[in-house]
C-alpha atoms as a PDB file:
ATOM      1  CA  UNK A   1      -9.389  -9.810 -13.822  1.00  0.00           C
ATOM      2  CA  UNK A   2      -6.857  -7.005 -13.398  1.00  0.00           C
ATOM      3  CA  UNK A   3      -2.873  -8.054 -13.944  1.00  0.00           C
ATOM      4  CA  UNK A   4      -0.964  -7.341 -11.006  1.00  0.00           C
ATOM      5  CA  UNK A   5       1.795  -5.144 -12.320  1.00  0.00           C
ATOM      6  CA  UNK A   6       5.035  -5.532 -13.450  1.00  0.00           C
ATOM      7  CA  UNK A   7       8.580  -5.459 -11.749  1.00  0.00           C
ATOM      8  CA  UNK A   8       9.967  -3.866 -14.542  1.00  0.00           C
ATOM      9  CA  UNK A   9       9.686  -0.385 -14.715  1.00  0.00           C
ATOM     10  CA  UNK A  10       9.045   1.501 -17.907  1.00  0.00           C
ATOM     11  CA  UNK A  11      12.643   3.419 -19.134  1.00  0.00           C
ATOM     12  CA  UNK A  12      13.012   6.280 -17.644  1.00  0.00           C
ATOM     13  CA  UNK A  13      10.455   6.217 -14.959  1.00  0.00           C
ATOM     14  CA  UNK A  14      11.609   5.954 -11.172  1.00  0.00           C
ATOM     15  CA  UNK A  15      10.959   5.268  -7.991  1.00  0.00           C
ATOM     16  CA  UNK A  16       8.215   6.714  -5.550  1.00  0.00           C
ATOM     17  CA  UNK A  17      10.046   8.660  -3.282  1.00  0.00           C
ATOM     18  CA  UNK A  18      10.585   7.484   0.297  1.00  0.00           C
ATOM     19  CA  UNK A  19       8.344   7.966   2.911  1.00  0.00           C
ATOM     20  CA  UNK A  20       9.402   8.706   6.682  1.00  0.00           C
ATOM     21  CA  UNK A  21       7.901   7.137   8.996  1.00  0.00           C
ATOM     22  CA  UNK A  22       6.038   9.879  10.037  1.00  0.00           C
ATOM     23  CA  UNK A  23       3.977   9.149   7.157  1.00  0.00           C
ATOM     24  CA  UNK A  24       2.518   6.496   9.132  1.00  0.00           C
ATOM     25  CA  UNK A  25       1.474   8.297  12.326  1.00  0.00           C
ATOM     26  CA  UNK A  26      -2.292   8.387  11.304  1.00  0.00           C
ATOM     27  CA  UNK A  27      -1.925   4.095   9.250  1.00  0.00           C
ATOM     28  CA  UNK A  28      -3.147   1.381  10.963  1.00  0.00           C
ATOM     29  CA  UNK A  29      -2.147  -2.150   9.598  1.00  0.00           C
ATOM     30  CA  UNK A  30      -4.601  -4.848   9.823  1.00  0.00           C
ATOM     31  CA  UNK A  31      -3.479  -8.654   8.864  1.00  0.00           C
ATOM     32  CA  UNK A  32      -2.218 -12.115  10.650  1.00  0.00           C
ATOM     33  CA  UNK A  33       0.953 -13.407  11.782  1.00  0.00           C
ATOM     34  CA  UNK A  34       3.088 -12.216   8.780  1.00  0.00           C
ATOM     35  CA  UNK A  35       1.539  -8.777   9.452  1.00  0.00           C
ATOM     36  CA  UNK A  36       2.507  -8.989  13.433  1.00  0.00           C
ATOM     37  CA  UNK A  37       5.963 -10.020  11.516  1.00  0.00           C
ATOM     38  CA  UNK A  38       5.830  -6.262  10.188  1.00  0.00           C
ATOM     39  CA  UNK A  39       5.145  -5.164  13.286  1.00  0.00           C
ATOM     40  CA  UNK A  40       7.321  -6.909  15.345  1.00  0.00           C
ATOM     41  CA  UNK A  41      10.497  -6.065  12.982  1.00  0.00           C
ATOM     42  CA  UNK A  42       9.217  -3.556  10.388  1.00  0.00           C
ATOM     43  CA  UNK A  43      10.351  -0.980  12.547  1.00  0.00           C
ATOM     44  CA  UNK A  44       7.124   1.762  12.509  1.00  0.00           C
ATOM     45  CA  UNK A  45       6.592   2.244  16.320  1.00  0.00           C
ATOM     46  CA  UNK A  46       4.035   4.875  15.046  1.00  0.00           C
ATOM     47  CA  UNK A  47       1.658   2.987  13.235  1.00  0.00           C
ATOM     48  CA  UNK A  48      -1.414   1.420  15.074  1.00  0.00           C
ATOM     49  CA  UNK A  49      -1.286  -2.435  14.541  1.00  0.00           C
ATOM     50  CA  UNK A  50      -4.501  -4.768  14.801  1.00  0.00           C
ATOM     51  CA  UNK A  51      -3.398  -8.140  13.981  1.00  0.00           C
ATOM     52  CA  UNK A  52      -3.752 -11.630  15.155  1.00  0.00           C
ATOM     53  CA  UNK A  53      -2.056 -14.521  14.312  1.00  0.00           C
ATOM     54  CA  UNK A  54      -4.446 -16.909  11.870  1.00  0.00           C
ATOM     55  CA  UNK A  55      -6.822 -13.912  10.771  1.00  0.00           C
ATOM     56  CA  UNK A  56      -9.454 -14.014   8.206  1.00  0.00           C
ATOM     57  CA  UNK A  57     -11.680 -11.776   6.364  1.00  0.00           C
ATOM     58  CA  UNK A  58     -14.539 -13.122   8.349  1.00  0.00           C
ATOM     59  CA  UNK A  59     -12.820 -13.860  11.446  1.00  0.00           C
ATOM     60  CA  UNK A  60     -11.655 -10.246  11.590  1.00  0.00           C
ATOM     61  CA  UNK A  61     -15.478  -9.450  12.424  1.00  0.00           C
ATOM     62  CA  UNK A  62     -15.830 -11.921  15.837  1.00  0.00           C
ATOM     63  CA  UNK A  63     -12.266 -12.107  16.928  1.00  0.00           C
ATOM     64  CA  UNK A  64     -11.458 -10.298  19.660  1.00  0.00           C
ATOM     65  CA  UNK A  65      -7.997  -9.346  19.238  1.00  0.00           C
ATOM     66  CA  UNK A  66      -7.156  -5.860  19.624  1.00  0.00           C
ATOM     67  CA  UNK A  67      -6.759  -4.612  23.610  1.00  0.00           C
ATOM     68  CA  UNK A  68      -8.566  -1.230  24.095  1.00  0.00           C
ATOM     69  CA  UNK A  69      -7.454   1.387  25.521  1.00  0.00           C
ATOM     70  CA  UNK A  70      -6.833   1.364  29.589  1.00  0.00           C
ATOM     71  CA  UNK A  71      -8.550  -1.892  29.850  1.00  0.00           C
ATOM     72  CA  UNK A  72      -7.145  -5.873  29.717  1.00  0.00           C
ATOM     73  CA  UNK A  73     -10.863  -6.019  27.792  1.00  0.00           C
ATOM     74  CA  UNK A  74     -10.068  -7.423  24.095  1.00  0.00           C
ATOM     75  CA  UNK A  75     -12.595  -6.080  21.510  1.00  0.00           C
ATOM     76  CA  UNK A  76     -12.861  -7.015  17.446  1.00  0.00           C
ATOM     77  CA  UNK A  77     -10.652  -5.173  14.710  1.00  0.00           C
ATOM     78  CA  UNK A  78     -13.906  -3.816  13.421  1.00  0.00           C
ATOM     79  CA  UNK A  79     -15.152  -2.810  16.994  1.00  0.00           C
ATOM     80  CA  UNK A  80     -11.598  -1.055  17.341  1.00  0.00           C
ATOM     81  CA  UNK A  81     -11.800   0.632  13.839  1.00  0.00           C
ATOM     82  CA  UNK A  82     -15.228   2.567  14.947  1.00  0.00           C
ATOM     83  CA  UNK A  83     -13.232   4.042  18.113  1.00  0.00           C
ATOM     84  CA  UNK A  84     -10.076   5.253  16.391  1.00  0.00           C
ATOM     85  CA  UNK A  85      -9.759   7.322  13.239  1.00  0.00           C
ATOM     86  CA  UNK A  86      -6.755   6.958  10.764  1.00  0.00           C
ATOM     87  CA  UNK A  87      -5.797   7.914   7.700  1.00  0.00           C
ATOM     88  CA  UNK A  88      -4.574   4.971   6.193  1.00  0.00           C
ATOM     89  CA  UNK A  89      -5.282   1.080   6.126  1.00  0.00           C
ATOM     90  CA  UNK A  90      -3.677  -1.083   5.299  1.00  0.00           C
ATOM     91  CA  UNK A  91      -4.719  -4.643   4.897  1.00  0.00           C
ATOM     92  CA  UNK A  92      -2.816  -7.776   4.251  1.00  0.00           C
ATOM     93  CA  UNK A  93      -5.100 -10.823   4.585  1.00  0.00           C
ATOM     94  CA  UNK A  94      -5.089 -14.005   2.552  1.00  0.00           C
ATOM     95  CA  UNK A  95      -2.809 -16.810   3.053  1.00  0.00           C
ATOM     96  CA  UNK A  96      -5.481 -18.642   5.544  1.00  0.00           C
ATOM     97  CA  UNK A  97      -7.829 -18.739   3.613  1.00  0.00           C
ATOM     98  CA  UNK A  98      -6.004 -20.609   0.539  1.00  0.00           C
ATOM     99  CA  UNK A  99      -8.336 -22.883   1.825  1.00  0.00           C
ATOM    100  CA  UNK A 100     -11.342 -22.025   1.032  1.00  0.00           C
ATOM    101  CA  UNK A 101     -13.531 -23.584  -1.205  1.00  0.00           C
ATOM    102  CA  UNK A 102     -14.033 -21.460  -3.981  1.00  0.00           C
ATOM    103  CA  UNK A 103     -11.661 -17.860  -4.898  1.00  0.00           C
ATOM    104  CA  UNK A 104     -14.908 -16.033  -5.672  1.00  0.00           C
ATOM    105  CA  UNK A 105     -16.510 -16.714  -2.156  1.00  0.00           C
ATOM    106  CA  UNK A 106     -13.013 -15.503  -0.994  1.00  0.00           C
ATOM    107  CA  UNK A 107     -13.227 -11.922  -3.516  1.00  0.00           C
ATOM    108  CA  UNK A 108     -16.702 -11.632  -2.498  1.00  0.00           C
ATOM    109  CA  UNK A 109     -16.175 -11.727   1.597  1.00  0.00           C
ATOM    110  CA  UNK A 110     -12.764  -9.442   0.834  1.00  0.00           C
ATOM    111  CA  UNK A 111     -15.042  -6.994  -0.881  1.00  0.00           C
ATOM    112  CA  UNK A 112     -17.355  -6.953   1.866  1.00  0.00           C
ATOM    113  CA  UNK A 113     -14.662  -6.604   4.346  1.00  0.00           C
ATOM    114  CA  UNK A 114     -13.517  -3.437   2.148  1.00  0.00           C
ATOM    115  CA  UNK A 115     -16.862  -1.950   2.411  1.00  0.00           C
ATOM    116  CA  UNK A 116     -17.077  -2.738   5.938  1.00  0.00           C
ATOM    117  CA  UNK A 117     -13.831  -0.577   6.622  1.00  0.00           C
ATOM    118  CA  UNK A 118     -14.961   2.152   3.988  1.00  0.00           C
ATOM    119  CA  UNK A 119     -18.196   2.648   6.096  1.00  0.00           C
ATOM    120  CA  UNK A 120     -15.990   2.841   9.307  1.00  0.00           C
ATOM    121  CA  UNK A 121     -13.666   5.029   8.174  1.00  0.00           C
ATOM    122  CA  UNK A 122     -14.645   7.107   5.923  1.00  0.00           C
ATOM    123  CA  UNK A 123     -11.975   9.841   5.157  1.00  0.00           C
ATOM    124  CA  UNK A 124      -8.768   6.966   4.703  1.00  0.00           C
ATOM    125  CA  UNK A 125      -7.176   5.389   2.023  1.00  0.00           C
ATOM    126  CA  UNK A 126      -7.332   1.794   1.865  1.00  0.00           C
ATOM    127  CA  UNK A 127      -4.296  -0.324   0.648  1.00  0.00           C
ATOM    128  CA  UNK A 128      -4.965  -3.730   0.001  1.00  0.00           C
ATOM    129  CA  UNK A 129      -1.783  -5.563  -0.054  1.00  0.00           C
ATOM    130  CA  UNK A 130      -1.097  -8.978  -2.112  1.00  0.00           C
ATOM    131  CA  UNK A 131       0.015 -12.261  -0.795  1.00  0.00           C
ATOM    132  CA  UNK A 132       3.316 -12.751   0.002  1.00  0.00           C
ATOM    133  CA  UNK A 133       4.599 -16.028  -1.836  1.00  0.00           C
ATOM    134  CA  UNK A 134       6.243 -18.601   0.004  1.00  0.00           C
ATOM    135  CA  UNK A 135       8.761 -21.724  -0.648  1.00  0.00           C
ATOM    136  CA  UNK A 136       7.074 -24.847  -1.282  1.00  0.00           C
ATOM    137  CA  UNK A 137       9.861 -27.134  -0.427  1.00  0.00           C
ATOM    138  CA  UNK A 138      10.860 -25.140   2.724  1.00  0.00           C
ATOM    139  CA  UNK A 139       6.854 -24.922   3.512  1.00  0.00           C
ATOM    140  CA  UNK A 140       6.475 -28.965   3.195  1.00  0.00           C
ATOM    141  CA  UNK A 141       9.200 -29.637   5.363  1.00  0.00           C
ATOM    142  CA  UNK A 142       7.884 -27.944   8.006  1.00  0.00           C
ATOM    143  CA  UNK A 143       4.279 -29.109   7.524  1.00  0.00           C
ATOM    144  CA  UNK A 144       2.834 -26.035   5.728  1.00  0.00           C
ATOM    145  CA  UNK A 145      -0.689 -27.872   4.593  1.00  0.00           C
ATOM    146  CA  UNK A 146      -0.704 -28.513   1.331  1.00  0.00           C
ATOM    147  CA  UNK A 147      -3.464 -26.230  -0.108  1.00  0.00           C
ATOM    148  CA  UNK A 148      -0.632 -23.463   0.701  1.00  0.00           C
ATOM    149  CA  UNK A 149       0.972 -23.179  -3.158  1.00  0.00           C
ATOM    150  CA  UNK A 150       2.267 -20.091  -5.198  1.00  0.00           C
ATOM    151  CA  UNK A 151      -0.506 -20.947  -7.556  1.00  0.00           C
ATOM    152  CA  UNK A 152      -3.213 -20.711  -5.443  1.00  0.00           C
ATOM    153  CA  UNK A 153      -1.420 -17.595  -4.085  1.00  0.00           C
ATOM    154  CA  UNK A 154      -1.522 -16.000  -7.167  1.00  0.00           C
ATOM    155  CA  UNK A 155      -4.877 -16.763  -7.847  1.00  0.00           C
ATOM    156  CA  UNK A 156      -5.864 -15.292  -4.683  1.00  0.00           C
ATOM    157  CA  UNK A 157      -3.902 -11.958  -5.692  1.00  0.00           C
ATOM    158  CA  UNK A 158      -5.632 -11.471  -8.834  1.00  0.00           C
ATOM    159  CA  UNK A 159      -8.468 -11.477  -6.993  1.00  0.00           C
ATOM    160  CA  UNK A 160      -7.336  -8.522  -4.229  1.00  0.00           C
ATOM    161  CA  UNK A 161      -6.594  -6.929  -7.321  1.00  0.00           C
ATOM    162  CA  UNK A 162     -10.170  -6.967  -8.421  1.00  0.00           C
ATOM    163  CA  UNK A 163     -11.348  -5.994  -5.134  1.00  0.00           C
ATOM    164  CA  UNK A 164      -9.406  -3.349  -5.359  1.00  0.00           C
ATOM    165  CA  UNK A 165     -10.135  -1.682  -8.830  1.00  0.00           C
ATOM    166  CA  UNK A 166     -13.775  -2.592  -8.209  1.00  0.00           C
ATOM    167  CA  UNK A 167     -13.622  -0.880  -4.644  1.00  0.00           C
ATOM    168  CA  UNK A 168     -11.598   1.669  -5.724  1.00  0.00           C
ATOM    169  CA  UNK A 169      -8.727   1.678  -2.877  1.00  0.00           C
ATOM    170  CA  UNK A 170      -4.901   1.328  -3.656  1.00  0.00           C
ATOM    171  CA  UNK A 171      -3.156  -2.041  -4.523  1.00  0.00           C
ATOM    172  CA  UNK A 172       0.140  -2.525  -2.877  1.00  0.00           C
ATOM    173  CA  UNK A 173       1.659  -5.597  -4.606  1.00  0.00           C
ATOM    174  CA  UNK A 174       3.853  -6.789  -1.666  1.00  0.00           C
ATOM    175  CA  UNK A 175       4.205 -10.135  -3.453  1.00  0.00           C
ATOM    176  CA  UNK A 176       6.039  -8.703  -6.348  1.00  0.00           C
ATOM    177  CA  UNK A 177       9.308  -7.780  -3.851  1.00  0.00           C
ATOM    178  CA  UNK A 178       9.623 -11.512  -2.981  1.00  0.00           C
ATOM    179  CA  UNK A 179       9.264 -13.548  -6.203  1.00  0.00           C
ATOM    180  CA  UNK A 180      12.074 -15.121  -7.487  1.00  0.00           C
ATOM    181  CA  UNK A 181      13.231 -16.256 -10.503  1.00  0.00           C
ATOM    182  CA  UNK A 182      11.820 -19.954 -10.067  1.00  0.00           C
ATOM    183  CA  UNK A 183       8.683 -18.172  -9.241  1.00  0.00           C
ATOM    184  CA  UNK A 184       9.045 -19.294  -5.657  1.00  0.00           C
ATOM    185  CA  UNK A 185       9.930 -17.095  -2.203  1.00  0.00           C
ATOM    186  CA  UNK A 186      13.560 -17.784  -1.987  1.00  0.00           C
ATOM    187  CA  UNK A 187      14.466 -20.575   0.158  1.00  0.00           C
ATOM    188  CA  UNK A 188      16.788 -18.620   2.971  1.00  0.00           C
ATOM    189  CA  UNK A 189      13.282 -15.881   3.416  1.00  0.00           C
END
């Protein structure tokens, strides 16, 4: 499996330049709660957003979460993809199913989910985006179940990883911005 890479930069490389938001006039972001988090605060009044608080990658096919156009009728994310066009995806799914039995059935139903969107949209770039970590001892106090751990997290990120070089769409490693030093989210996130 593909290492997800590094926060250090080589010397003497920088930073991507910035994007404007205009970049994202043509993205739609697909994802759960932390992704309505990104579009609730993220600030990109542009983008299209199809979210929905506990989303899967096989709950993204029957849930019907995204309100079309001049009707109070709720349709699918994948029923929504096939009536709008964009440029870019963006996907950030995951953290529910840390769950699931196995990390391969999880890599094989994100791969299919890829394929899925490839087939709908044909002309974007796909950005799979990794796992954001979370806090373990915040996360128990509040009754975060207990499947929900860093490792498993990072387990599941590999495999995005491999999704993605086997799919051949971007990786945006997401994750990497909130690790801390104790290999944690930091408490106060």
């Amino acid at each position: 499996a593909p290492t997800l890479p590094s926060a250090v930069r080589p010397e003497g490389t920088t930073a991507p330049p910035k994007a404007d938001n205009a970049y994202f006039d043509d993205a739609v972001f697909i994802g759960d709660s932390r992704t309505e988090g990104l579009m609730l605060y993220g600030g990109l009044s542009n983008a299209a957003f199809y979210t929905h608080k506990g989303l899967m990658v096989n709950t993204i096919f029957t849930k019907e979460s995204v309100k079309e156009a001049g009707s109070d009728k709720k349709i699918t994310i994948m029923q929504a993809l096939e009536k709008h066009k964009f440029g870019k995806v963006y996907v950030m799914l995951g953290v529910n199913e840390l769950g699931y039995p196995s990390v391969k059935s999880f890599q094989d139903a994100y791969a299919e989910l890829v394929d899925q969107i490839r087939a709908l949209e044909p002309d974007a770039t796909i950005y799979l985006q990794t796992i954001i970590p979370v806090n373990e001892t915040v996360g128990a106090e509040k009754g975060m179940s207990k499947y929900i751990t860093n490792a498993r997290i990072k387990e599941y990120n590999a495999a995005i990883a491999q999704v993605a070089e086997d799919k051949d769409v971007a990786l945006v490693d997401v994750a990497e911005a909130f690790w801390d030093e104790n290999d944690s989210l930091p408490a106060d996130y």
